[in-house]
N, C-alpha and C. Protein backbone atom coordinates (compact mmCIF):
# COMPACT_ATOMS: atom_id res chain seq x y z
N UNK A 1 13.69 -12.10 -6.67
CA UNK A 1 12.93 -12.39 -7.87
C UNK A 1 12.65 -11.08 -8.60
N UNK A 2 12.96 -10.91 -9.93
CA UNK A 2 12.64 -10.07 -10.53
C UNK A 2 11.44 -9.77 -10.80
N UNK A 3 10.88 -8.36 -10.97
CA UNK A 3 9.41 -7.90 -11.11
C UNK A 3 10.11 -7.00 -12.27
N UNK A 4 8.53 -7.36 -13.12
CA UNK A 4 8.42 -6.38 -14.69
C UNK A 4 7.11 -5.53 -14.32
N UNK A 5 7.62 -4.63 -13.96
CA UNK A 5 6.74 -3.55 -14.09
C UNK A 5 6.46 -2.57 -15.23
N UNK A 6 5.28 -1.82 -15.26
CA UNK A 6 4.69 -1.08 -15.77
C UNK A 6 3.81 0.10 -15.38
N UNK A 7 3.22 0.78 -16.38
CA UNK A 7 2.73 1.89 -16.18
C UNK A 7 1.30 1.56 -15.17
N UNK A 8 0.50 0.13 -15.23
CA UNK A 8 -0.51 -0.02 -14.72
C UNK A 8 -0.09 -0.99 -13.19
N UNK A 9 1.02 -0.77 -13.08
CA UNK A 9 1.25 -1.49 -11.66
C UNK A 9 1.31 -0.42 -10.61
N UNK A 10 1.21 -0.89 -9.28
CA UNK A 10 0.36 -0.06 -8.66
C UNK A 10 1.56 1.09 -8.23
N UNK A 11 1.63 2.42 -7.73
CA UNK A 11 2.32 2.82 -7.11
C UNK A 11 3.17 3.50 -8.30
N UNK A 12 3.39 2.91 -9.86
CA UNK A 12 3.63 3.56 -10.80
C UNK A 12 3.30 4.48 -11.12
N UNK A 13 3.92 5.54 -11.55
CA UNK A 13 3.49 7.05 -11.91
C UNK A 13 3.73 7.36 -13.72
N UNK A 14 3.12 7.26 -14.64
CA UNK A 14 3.31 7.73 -16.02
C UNK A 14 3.10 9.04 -16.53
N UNK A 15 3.45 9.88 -17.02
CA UNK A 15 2.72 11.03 -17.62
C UNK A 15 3.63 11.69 -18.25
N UNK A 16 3.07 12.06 -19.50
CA UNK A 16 3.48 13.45 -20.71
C UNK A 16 3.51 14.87 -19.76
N UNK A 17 4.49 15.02 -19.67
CA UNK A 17 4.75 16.86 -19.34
C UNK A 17 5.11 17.75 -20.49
N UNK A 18 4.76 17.55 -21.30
CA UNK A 18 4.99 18.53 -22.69
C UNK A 18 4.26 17.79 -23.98
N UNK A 19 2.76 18.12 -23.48
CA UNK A 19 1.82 17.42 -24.53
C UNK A 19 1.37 18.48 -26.12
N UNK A 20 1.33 18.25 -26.96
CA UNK A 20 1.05 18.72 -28.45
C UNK A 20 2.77 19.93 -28.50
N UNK A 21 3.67 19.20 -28.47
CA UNK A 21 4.93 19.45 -28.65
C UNK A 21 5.74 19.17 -29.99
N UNK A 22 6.72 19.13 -30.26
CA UNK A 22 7.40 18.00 -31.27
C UNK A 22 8.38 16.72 -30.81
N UNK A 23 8.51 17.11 -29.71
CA UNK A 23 9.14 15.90 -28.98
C UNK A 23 8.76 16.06 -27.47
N UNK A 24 8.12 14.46 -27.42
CA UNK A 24 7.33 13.86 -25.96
C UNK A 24 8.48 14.15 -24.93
N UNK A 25 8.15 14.49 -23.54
CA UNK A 25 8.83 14.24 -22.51
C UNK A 25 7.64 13.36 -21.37
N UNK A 26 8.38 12.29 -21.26
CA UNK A 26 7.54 11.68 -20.26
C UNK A 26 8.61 11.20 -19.11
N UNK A 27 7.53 11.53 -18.08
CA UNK A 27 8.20 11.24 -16.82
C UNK A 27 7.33 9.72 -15.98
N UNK A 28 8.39 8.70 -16.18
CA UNK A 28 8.02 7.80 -15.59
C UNK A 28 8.68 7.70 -13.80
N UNK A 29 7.57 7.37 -12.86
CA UNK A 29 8.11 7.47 -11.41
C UNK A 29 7.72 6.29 -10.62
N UNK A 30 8.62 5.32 -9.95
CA UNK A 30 8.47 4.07 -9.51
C UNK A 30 8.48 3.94 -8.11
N UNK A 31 7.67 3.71 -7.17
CA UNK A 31 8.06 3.62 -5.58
C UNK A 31 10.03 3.05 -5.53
N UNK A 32 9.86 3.01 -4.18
CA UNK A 32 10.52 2.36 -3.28
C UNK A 32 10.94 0.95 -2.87
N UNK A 33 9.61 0.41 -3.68
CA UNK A 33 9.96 -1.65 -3.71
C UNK A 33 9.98 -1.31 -4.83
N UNK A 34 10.30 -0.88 -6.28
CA UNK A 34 11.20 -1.32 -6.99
C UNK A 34 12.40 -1.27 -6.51
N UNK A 35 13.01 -2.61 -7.12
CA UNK A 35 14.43 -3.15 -7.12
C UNK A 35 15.45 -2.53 -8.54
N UNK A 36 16.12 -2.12 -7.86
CA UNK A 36 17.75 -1.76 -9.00
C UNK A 36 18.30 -2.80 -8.85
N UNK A 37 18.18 -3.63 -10.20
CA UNK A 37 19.12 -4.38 -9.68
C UNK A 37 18.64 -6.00 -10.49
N UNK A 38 17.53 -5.74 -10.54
CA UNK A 38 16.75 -6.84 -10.72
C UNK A 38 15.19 -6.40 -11.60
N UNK A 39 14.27 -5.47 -11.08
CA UNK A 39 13.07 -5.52 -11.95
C UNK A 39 13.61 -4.54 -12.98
N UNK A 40 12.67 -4.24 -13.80
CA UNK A 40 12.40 -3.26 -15.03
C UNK A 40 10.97 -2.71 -15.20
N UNK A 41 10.99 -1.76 -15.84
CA UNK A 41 9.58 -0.85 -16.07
C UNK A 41 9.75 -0.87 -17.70
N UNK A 42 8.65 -1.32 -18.02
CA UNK A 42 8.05 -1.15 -19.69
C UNK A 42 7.49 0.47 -19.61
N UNK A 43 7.58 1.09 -20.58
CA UNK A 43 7.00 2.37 -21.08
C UNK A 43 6.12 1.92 -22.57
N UNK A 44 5.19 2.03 -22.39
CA UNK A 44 4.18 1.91 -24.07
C UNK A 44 4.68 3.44 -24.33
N UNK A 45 5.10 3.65 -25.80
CA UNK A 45 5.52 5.10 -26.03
C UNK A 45 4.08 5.30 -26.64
N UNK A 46 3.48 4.09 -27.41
CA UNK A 46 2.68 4.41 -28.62
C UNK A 46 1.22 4.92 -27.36
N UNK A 47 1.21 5.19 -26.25
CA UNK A 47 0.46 5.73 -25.76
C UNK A 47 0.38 7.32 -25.56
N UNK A 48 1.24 7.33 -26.03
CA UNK A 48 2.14 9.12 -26.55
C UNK A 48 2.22 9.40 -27.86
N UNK A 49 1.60 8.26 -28.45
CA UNK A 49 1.82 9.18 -29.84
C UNK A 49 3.35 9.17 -30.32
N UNK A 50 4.15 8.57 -29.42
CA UNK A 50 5.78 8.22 -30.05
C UNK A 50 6.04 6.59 -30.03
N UNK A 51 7.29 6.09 -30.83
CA UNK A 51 7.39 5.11 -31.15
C UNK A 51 9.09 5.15 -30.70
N UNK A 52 9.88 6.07 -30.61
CA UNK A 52 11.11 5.97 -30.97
C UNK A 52 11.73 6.81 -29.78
N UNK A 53 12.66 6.41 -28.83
CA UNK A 53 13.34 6.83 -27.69
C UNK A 53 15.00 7.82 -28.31
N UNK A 54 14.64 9.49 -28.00
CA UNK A 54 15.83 10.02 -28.21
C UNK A 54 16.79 9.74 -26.78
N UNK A 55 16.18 9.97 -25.33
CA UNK A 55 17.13 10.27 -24.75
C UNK A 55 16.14 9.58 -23.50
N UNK A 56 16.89 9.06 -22.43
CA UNK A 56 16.18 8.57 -21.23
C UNK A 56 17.76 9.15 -20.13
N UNK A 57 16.88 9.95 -18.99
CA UNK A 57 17.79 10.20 -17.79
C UNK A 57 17.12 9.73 -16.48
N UNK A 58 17.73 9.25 -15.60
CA UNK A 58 17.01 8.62 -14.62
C UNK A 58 17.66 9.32 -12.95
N UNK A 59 16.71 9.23 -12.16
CA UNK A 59 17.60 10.21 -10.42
C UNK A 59 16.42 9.66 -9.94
N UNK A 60 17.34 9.11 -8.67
CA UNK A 60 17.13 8.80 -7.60
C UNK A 60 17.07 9.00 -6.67
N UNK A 61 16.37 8.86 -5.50
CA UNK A 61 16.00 9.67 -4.39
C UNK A 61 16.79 8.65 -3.21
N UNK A 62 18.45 9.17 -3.06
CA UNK A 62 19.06 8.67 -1.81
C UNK A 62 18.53 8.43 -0.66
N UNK A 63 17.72 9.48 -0.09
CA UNK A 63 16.66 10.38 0.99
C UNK A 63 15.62 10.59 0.64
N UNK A 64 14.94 9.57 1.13
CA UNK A 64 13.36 9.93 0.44
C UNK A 64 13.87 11.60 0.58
N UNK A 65 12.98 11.91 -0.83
CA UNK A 65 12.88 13.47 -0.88
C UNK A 65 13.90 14.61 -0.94
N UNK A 66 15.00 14.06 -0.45
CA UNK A 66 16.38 14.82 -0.43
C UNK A 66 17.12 14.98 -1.01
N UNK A 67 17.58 14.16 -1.19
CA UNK A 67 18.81 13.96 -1.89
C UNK A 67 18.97 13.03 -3.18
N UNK A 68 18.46 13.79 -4.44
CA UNK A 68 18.87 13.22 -5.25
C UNK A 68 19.94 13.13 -6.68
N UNK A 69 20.39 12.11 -6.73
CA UNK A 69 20.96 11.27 -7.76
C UNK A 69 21.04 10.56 -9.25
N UNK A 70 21.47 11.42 -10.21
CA UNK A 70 21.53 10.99 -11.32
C UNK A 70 22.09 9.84 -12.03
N UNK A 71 21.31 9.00 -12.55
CA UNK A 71 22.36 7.74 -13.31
C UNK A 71 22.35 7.95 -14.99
N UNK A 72 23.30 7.41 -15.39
CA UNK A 72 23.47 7.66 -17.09
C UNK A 72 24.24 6.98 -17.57
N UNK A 73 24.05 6.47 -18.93
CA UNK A 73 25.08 5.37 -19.81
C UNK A 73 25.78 6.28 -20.68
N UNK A 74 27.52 5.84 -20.49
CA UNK A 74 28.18 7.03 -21.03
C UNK A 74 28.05 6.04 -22.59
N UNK A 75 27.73 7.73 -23.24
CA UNK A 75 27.34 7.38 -25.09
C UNK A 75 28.45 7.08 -25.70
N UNK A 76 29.47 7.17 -25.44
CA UNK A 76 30.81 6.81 -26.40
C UNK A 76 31.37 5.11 -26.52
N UNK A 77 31.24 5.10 -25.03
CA UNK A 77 31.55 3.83 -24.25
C UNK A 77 31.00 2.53 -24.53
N UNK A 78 29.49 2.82 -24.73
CA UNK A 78 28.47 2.36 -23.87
C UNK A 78 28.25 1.33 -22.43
N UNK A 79 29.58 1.75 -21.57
CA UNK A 79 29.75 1.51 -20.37
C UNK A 79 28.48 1.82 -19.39
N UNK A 80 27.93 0.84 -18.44
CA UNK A 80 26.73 1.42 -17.87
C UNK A 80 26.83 2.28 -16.49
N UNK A 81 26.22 3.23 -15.95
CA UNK A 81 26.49 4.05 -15.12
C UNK A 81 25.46 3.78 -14.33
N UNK A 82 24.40 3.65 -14.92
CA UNK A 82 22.78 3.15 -13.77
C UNK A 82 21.66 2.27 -13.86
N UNK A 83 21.81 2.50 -15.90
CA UNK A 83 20.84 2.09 -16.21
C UNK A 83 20.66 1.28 -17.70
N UNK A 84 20.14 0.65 -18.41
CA UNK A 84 19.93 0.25 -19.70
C UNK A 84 18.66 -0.09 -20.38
N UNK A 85 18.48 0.11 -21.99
CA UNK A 85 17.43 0.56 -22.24
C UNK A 85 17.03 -0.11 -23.32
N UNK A 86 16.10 -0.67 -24.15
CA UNK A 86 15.38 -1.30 -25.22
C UNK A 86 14.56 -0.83 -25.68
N UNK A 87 13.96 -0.41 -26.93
CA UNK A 87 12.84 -0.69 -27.40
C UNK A 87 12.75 -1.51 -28.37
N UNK A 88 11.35 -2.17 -28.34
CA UNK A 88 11.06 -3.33 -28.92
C UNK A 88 9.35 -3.22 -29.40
N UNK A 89 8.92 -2.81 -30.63
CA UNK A 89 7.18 -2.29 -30.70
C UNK A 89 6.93 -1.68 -30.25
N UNK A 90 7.26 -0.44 -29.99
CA UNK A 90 6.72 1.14 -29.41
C UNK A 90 6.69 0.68 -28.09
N UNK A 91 7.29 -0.13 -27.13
CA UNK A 91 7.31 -0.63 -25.72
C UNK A 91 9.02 -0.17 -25.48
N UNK A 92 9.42 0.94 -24.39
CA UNK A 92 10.67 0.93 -24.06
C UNK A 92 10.63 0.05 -22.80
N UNK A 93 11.42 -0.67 -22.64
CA UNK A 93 12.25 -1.45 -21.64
C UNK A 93 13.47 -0.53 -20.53
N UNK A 94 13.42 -0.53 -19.50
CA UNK A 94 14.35 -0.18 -18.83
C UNK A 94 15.01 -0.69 -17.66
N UNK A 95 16.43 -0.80 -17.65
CA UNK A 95 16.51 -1.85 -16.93
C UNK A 95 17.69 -1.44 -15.94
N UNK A 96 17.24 -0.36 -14.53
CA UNK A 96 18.49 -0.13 -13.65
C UNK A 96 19.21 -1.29 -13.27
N UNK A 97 20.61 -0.81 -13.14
CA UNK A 97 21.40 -2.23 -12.92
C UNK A 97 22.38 -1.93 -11.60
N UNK A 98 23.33 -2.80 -11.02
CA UNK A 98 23.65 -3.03 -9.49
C UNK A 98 24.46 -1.84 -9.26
N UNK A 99 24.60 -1.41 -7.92
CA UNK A 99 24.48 -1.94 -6.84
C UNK A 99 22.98 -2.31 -6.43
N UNK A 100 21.85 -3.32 -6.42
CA UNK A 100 20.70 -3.54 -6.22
C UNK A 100 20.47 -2.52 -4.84
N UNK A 101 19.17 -1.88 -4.97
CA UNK A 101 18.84 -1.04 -3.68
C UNK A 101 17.47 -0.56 -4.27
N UNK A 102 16.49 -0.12 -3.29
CA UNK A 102 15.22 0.51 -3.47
C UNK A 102 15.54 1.65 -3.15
N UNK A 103 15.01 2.47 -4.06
CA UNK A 103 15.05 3.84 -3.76
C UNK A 103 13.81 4.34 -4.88
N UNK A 104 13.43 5.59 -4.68
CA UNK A 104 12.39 6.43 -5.50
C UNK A 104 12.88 6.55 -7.04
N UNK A 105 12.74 6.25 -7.94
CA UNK A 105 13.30 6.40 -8.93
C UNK A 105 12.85 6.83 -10.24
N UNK A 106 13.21 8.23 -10.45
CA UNK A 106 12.19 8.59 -11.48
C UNK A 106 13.48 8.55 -13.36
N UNK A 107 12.60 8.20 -14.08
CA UNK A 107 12.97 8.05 -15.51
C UNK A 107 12.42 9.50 -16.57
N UNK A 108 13.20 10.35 -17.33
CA UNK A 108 12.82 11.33 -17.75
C UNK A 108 13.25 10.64 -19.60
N UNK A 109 12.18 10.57 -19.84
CA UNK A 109 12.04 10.07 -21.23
C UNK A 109 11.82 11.27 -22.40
N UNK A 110 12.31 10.93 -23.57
CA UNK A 110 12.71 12.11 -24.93
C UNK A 110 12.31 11.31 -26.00
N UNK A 111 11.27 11.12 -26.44
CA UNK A 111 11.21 10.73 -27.61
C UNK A 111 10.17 10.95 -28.64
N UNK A 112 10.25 10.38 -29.84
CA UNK A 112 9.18 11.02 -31.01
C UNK A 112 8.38 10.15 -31.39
């Protein structure tokens, strides 16, 4: 069963790492029972003061802690590599896709 997660679900991690900037970087970070594969994480941008997504990169933690893994949608293509993305009212949508697996999964967000 799919779960829609967010910034206020538990175990979720949100935060601006480059605050009074010109462009937001936020790092969104999801346990281990999120599902690839199946849930998604909403981002409110307009809680940043942005509305509009330049760039989202996402890595994963193979090993807890070790070993991690980058996913990315090639831009030419738009073939998916890990992950896919929406915004819809200053709310980004993100939505890792299969091979389904739990792993640590952090989202590095770019936008204005």
């Amino acid at each position: 069963m799919a779960v829609a997660w967010t910034d206020a679900t538990a175990g979720v991690s949100v935060k601006e790492i480059t605050p009074n900037s010109g462009v937001k970087i936020i790092v969104a970070k999801v346990p281990a029972t999120f599902v690839n594969g199946t849930d998604t994480l909403a981002v409110d941008l307009k809680k940043f003061g942005a509305n509009t997504v330049n760039g989202v990169l996402m890595f994963q933690e193979s090993t807890a802690g070790s070993i991690v893994l980058q996913g990315a949608v090639h831009a030419a293509t738009g073939s998916v590599v890990g992950f896919t993305t929406a915004v819809a009212a200053g709310v980004l949508t993100i939505t890792p896709l299969l091979p389904a697996s739990t792993c640590i999964t952090s989202f590095i967000i770019f936008a204005t």
